[in-house]
N, C-alpha and C. Protein backbone atom coordinates (compact mmCIF):
# COMPACT_ATOMS: atom_id res chain seq x y z
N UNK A 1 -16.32 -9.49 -12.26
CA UNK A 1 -15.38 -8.56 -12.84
C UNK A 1 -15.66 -7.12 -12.38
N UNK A 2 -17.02 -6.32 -12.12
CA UNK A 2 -17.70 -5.38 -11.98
C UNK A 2 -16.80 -5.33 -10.77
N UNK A 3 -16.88 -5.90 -9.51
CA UNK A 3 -16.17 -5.99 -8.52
C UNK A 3 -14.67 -6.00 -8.21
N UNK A 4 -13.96 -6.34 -9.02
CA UNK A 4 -12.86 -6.21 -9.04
C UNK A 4 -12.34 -4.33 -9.46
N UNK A 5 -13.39 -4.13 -10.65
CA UNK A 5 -13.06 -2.71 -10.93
C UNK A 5 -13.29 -1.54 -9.93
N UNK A 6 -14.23 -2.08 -9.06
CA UNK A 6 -14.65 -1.24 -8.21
C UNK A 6 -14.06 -1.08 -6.98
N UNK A 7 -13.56 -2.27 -6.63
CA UNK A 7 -12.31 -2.26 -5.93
C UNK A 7 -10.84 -1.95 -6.07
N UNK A 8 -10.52 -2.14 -7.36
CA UNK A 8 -9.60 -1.53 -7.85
C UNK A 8 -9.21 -0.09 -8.02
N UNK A 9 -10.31 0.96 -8.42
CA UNK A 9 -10.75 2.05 -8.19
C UNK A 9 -10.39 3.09 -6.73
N UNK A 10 -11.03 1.77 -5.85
CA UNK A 10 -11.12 2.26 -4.49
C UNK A 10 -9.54 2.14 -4.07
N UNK A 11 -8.55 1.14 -4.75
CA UNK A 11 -7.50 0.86 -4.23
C UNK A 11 -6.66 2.62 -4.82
N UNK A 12 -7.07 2.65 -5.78
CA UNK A 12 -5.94 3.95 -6.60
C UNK A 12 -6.56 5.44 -5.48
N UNK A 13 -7.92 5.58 -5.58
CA UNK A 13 -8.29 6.57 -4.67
C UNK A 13 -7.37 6.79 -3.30
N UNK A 14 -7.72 5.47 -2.26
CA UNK A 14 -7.40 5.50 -1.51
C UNK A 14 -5.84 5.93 -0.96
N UNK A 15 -5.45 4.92 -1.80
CA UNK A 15 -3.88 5.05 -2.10
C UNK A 15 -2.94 6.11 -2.58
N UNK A 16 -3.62 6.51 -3.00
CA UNK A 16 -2.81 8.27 -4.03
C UNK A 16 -4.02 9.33 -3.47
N UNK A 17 -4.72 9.92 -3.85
CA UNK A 17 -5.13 11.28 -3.67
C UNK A 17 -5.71 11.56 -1.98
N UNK A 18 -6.22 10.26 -1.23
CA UNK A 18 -6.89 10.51 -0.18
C UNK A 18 -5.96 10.15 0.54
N UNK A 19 -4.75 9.79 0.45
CA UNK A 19 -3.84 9.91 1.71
C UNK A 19 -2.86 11.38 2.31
N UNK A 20 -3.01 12.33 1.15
CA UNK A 20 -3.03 13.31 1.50
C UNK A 20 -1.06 13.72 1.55
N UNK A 21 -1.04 15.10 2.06
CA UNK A 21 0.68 15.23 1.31
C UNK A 21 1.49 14.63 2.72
N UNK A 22 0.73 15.21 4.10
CA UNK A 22 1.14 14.59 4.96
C UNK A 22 1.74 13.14 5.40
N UNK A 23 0.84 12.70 5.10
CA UNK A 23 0.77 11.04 5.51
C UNK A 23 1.71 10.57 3.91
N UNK A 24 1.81 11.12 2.66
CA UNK A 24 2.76 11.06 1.82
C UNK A 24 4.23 11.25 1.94
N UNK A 25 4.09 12.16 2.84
CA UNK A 25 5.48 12.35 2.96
C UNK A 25 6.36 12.10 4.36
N UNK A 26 5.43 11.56 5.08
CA UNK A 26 5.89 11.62 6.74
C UNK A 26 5.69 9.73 7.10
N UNK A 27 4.39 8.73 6.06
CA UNK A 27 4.91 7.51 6.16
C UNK A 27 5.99 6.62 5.77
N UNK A 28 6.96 7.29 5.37
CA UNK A 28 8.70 6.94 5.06
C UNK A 28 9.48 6.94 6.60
N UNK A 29 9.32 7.87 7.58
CA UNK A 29 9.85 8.22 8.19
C UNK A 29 9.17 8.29 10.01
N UNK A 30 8.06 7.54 9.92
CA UNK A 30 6.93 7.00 10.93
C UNK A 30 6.31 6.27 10.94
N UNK A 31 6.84 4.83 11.86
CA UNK A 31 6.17 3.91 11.78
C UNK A 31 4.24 4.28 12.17
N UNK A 32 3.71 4.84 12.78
CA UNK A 32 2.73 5.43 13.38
C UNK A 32 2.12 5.66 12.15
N UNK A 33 2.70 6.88 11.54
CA UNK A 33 1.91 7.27 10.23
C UNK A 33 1.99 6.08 9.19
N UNK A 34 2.75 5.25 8.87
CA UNK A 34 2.61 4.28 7.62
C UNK A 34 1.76 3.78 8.64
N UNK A 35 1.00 3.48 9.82
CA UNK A 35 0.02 2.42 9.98
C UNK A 35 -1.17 3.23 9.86
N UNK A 36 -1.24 4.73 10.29
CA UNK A 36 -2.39 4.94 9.63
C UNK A 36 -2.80 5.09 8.35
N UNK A 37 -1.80 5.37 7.63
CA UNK A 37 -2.14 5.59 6.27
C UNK A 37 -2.81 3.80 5.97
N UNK A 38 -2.26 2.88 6.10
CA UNK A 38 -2.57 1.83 5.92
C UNK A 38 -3.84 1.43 6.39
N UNK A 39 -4.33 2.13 7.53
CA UNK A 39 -5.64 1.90 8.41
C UNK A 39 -6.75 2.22 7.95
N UNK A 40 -6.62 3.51 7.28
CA UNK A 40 -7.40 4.16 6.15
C UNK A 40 -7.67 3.51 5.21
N UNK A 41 -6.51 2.83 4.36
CA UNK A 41 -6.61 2.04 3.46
C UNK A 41 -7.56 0.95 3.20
N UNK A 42 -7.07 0.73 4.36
CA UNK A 42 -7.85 -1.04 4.73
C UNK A 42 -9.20 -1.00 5.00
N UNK A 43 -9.39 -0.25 5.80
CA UNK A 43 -11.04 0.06 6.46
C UNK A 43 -11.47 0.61 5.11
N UNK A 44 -11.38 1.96 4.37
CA UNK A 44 -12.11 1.85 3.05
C UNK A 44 -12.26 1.12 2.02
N UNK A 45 -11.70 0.15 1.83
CA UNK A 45 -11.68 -1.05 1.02
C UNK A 45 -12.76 -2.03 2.08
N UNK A 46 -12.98 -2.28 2.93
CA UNK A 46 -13.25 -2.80 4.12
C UNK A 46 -14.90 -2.36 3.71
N UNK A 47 -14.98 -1.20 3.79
CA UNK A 47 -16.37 -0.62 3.65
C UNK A 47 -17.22 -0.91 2.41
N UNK A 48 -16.28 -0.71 1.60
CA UNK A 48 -16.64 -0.91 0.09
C UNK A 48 -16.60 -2.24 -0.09
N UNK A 49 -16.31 -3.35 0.79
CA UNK A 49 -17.01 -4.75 1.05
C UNK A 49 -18.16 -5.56 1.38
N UNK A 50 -18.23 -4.03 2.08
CA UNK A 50 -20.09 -4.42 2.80
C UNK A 50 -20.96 -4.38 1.66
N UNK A 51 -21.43 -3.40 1.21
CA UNK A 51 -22.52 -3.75 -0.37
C UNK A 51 -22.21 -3.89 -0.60
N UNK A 52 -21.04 -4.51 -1.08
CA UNK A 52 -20.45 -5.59 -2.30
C UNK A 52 -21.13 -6.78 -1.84
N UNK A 53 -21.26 -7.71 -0.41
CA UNK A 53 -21.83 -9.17 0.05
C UNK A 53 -20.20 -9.33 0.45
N UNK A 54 -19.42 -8.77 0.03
CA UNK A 54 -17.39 -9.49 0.59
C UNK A 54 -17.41 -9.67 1.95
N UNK A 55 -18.02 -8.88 2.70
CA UNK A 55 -16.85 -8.51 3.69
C UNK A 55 -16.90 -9.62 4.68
N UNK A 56 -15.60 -9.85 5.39
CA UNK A 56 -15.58 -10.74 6.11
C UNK A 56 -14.08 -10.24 7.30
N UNK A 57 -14.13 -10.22 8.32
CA UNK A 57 -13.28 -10.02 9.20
C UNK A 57 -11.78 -10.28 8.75
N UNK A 58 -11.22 -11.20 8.77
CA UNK A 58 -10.08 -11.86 8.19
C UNK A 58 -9.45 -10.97 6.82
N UNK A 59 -10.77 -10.54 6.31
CA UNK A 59 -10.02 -9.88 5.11
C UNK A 59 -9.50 -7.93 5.68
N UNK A 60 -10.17 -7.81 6.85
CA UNK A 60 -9.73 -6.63 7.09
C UNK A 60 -8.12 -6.45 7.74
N UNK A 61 -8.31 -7.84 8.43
CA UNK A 61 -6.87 -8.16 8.96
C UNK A 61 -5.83 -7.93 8.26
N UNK A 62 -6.24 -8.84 6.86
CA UNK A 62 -5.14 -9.35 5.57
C UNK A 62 -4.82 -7.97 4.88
N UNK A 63 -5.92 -7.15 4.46
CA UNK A 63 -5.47 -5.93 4.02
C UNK A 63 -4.76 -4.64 5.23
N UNK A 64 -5.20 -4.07 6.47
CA UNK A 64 -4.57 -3.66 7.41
C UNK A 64 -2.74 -4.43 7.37
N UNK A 65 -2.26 -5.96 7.67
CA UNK A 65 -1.33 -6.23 7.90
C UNK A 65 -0.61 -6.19 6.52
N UNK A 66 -1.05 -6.80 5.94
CA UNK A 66 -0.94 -6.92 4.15
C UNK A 66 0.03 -5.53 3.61
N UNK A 67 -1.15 -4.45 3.68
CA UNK A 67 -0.73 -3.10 3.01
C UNK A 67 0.24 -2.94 4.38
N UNK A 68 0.60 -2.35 5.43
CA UNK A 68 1.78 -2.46 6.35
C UNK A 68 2.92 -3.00 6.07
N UNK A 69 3.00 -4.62 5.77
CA UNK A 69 4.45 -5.22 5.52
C UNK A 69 4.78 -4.65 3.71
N UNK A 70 4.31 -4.46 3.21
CA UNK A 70 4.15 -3.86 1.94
C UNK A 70 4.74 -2.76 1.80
N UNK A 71 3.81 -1.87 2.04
CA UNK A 71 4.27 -0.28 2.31
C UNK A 71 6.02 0.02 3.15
N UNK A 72 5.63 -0.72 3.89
CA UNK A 72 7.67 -0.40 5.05
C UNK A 72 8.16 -0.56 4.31
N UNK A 73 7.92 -2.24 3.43
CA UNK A 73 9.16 -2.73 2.41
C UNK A 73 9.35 -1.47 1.58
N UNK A 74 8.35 -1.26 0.99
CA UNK A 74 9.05 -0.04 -0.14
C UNK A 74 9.33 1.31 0.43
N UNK A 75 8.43 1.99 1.59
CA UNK A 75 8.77 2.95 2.33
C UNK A 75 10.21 3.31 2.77
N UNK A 76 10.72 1.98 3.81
CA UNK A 76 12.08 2.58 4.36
C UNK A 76 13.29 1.48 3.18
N UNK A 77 12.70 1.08 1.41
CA UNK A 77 13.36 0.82 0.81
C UNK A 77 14.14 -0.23 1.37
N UNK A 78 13.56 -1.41 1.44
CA UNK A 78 14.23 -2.99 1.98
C UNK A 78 15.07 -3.66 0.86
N UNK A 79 14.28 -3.22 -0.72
CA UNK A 79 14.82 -3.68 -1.84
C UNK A 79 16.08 -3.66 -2.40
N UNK A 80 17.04 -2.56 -1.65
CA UNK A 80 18.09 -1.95 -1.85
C UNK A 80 18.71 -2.83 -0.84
N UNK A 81 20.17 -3.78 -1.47
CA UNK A 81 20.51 -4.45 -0.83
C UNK A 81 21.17 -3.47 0.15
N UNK A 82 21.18 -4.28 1.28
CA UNK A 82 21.93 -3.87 2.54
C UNK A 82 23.59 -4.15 3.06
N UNK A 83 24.59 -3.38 2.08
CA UNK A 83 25.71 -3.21 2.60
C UNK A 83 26.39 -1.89 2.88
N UNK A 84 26.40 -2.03 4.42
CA UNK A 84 27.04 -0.57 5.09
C UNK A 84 25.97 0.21 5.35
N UNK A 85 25.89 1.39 4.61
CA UNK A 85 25.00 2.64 4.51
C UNK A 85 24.06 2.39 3.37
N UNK A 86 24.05 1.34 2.29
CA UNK A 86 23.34 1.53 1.09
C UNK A 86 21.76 1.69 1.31
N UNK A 87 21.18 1.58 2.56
CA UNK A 87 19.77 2.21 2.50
C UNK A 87 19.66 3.93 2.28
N UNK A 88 20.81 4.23 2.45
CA UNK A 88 20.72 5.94 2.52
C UNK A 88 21.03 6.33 1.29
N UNK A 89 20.64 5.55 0.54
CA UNK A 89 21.61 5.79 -1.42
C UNK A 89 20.56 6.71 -1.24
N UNK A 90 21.09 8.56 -1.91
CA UNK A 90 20.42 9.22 -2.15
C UNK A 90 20.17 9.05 -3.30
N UNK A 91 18.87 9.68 -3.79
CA UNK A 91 17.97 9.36 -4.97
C UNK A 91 17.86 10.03 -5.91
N UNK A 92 18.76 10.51 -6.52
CA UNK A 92 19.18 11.70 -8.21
C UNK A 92 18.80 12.93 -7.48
N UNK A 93 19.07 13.79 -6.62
CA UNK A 93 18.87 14.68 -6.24
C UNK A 93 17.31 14.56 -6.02
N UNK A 94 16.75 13.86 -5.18
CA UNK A 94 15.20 14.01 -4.82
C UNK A 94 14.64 13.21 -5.63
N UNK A 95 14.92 12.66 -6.74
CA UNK A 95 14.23 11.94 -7.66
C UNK A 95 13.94 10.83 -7.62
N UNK A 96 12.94 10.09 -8.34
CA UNK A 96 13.10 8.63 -7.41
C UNK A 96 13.76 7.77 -9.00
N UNK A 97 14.60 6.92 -8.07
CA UNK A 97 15.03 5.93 -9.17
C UNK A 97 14.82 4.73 -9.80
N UNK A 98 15.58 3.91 -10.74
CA UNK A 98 14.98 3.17 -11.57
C UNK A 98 13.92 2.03 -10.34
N UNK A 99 14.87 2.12 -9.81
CA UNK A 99 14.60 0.76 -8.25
C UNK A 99 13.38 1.14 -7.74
N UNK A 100 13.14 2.49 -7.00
CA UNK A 100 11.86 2.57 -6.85
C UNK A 100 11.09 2.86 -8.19
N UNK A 101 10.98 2.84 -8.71
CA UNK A 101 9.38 2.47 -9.76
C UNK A 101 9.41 0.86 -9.66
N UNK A 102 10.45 0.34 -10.08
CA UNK A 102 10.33 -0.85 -9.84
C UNK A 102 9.59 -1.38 -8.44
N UNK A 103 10.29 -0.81 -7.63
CA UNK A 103 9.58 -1.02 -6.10
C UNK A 103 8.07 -0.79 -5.90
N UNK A 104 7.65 0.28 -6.63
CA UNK A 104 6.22 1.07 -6.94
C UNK A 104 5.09 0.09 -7.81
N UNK A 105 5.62 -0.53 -9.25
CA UNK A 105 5.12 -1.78 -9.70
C UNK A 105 4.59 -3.32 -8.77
N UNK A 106 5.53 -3.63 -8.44
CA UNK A 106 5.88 -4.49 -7.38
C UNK A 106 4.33 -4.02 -6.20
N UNK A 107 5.26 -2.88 -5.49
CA UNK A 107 3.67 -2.62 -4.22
C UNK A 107 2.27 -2.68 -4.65
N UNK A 108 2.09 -2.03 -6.21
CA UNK A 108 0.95 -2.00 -6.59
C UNK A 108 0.20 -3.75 -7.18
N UNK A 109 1.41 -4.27 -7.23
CA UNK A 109 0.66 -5.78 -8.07
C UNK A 109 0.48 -6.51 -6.63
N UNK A 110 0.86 -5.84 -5.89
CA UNK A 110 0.94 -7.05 -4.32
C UNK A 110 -0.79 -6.29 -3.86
N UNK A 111 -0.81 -5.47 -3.92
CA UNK A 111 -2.27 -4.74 -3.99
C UNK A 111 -3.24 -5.49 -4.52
N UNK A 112 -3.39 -5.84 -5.89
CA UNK A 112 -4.14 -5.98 -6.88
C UNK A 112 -4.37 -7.64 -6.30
N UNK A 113 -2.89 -8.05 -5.71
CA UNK A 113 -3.28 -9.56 -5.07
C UNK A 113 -4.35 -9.27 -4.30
N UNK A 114 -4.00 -8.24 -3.40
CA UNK A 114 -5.12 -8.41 -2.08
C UNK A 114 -5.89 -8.31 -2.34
N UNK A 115 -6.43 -7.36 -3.57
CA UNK A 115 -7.90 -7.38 -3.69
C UNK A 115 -8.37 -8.52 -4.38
N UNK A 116 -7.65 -9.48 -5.03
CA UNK A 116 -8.50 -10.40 -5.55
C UNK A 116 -8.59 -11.37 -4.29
N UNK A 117 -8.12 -11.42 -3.41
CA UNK A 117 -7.97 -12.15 -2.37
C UNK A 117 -9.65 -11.70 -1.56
N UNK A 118 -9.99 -10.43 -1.54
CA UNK A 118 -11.18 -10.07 -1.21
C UNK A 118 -12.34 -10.70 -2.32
N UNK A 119 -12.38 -11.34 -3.23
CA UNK A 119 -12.79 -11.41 -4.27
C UNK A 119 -13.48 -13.05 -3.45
N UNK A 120 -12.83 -13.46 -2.88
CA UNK A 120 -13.13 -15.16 -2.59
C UNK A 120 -14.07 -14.80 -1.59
N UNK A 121 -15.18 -15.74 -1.27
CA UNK A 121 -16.07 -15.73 -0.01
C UNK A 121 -16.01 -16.39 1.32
């Protein structure tokens, strides 16, 4: 359990304050930057595997590709069905809507998978 929190931890860090405003606001709109932001991701979770006894190759893969197909989905908003223009639904004047939090829930529990997925030996 100790492990899970500690990884969990590392997931909110990583994910919110150490990705910084840049890579916040420019991986919507760059495939390049959503892979580094994701690269970051992965490798510090990655690290924080080693003294744990986790780490294992495969899992750096799973989190690197993992957080990537993840992140686009909610990044360039896949959830929003696709007729015509409806990816460009602007968002309450800048705001984000009911869909993304929903979308935001969603990315974060697909997270919480991966890390228990690091959890197995």
């Amino acid at each position: 359990m100790i492990n899970f929190i500690i990884l969990y931890f590392c997931n909110l860090v990583l994910d919110y304050p150490l990705q910084g405003t840049f890579l916040a606001n420019f991986k919507s709109k760059n495939n390049y930057i959503l892979f580094v932001h994701c690269a970051i991701w992965a490798l510090g979770i990655s690290i924080i595997l080693l003294p744990l006894g986790l780490f294992a190759w495969w899992k750096v893969v799973m989190l690197l590709v993992g957080h990537f197909v993840i992140d686009y989905w909610k990044c360039h908003r896949l959830y929003i069905k696709k007729n015509a223009e409806e990816s460009q639904i602007p968002r309450n004047n800048g705001e984000p809507t009911k869909a993304d939090f929903n979308a935001l829930y969603i990315d974060q529990s697909l997270h919480v998978i991966q890390i228990l997925l690091c959890l197995v030996n």
